[in-house]
Structures are given as C-alpha cells and as structure tokens.
C-alpha atoms as a PDB file:
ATOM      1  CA  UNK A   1       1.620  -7.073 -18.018  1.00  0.00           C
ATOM      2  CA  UNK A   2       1.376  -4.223 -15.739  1.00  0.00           C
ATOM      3  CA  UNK A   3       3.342  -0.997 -17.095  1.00  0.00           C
ATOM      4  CA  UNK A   4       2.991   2.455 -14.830  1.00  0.00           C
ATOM      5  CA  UNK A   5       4.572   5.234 -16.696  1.00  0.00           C
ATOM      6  CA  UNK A   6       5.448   8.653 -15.139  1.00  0.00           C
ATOM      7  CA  UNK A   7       6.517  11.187 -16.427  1.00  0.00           C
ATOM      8  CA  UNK A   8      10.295  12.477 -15.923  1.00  0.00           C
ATOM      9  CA  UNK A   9      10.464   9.493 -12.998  1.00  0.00           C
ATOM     10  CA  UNK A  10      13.302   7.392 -13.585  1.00  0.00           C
ATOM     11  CA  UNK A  11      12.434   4.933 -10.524  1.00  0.00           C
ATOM     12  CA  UNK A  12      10.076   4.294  -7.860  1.00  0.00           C
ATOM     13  CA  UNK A  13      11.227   6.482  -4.875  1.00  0.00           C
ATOM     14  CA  UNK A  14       9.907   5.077  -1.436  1.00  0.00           C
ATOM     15  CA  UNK A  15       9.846   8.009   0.449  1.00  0.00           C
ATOM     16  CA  UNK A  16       8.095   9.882  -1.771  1.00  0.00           C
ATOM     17  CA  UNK A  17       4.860  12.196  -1.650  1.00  0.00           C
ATOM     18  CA  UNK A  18       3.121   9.939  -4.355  1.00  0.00           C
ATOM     19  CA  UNK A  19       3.522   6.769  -2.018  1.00  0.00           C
ATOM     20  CA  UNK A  20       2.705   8.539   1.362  1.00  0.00           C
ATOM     21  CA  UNK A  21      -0.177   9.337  -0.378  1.00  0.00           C
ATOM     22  CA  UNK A  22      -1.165   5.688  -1.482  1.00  0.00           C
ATOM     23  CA  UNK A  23       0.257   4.148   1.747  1.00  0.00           C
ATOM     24  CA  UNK A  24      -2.703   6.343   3.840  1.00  0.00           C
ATOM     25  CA  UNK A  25      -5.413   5.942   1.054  1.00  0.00           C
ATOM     26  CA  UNK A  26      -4.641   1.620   1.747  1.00  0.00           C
ATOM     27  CA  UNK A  27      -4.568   2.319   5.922  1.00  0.00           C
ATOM     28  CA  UNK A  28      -8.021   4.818   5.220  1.00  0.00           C
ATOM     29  CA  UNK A  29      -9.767   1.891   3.124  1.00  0.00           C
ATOM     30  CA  UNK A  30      -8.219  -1.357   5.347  1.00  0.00           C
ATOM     31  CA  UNK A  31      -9.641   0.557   7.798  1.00  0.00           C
ATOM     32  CA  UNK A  32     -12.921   1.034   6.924  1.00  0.00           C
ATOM     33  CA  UNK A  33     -13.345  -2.552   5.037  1.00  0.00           C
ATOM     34  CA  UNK A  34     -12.372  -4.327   8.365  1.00  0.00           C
ATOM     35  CA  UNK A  35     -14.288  -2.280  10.897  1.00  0.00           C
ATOM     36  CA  UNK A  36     -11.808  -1.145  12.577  1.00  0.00           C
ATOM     37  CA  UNK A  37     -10.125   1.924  14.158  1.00  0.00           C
ATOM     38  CA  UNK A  38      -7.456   4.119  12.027  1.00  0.00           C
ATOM     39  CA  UNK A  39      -4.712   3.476  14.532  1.00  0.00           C
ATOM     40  CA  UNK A  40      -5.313  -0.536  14.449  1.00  0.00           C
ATOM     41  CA  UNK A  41      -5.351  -0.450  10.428  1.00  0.00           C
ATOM     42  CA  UNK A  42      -1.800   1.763  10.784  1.00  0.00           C
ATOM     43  CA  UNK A  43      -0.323  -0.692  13.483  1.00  0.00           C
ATOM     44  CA  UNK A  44      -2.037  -4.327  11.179  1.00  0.00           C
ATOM     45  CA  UNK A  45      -0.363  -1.907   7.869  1.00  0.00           C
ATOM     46  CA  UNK A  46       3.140  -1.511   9.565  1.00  0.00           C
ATOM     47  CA  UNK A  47       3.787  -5.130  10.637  1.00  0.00           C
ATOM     48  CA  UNK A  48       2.934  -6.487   7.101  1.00  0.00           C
ATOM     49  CA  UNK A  49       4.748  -7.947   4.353  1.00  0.00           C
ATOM     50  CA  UNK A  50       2.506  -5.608   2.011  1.00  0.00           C
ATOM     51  CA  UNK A  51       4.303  -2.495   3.811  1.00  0.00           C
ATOM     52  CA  UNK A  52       7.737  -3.971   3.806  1.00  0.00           C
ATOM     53  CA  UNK A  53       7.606  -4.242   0.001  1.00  0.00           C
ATOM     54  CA  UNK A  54       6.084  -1.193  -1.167  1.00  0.00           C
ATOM     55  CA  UNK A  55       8.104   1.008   1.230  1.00  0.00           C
ATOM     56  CA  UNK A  56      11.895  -0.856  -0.617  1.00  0.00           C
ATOM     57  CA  UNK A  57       9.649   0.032  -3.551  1.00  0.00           C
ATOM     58  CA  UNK A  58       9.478  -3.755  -4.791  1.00  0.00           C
ATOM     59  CA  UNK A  59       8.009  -4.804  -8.195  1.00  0.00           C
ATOM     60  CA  UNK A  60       5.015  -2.827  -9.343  1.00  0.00           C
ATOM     61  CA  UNK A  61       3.265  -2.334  -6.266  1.00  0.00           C
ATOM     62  CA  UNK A  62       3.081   1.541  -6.479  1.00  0.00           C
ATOM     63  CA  UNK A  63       0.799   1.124  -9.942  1.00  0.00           C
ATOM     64  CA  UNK A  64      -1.422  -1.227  -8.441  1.00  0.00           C
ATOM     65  CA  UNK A  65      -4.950  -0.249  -7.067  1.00  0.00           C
ATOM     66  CA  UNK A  66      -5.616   0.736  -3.469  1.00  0.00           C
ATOM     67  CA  UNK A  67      -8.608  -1.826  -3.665  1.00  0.00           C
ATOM     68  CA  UNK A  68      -6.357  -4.392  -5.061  1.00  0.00           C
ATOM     69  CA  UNK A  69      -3.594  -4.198  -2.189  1.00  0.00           C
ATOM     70  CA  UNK A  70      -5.993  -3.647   0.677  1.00  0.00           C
ATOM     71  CA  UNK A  71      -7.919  -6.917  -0.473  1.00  0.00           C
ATOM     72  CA  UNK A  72      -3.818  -8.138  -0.314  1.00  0.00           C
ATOM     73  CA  UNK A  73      -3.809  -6.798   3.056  1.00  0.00           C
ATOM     74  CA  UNK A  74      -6.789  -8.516   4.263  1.00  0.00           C
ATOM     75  CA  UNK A  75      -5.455 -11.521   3.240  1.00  0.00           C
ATOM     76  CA  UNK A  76      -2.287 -11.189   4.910  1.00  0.00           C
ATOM     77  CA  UNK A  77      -4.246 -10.252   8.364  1.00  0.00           C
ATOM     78  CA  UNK A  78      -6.639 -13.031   8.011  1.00  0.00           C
ATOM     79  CA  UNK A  79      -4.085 -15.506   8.470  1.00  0.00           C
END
C-alpha cells in the first residue's frame, strides 16, 4: 500500500507548486530516456493519459517516483 503523507495538506491540489515541479522533473527525464528534444517530451507528456490523471490529481500518482511514471510514460508512447 502506497501512503504519501504531508504535512498540513488535506488533498492533492493539481495546480500546485509541488506537482509543477514533478510534472517538469517526468518531461526533463522522458526526455532524456527517449532521446529526444524537451519540446517533443512536453508535446508526447501533454497528450497522455499519464498527464490527464495526475493533473485531476487521480489516485496516488503525486507520491509515486519520477522514474516510476516516466517508465509509465514510455509505455504509453510506445504503443
């Protein structure tokens, strides 16, 4: 079971600093894992499911690892 605990946070907010934060360390490392240019990992980042979900903060995406949602990502873009 995956449990992320902050302090005095009542509820993932999706617009937050903490998630802008995680959204461009997952575009910096997609980026660099795939070969390919920051503005093609932003565009491949913005027309996934991945980004869909963690921006309506869904489940526990926001306590996951960067590693383990840009492997996520890959998969998505693979298809």
């Amino acid at each position: 079971m995956n449990i992320c605990v902050m302090k005095g946070v009542n509820r993932f907010e999706r617009q937050s600093h903490f998630t802008a934060k995680k959204v461009r360390r997952i575009i910096e490392l997609f980026s660099r894992k795939e070969k390919i240019s920051l503005d093609d990992a932003l565009a491949v980042f913005y027309r996934s499911e991945l980004y869909r979900l963690v921006s309506e903060g869904v489940s526990d995406l926001h306590c996951m690892s960067d590693e383990y949602l840009v492997e996520d990502l890959i998969a998505e873009y693979e298809r």
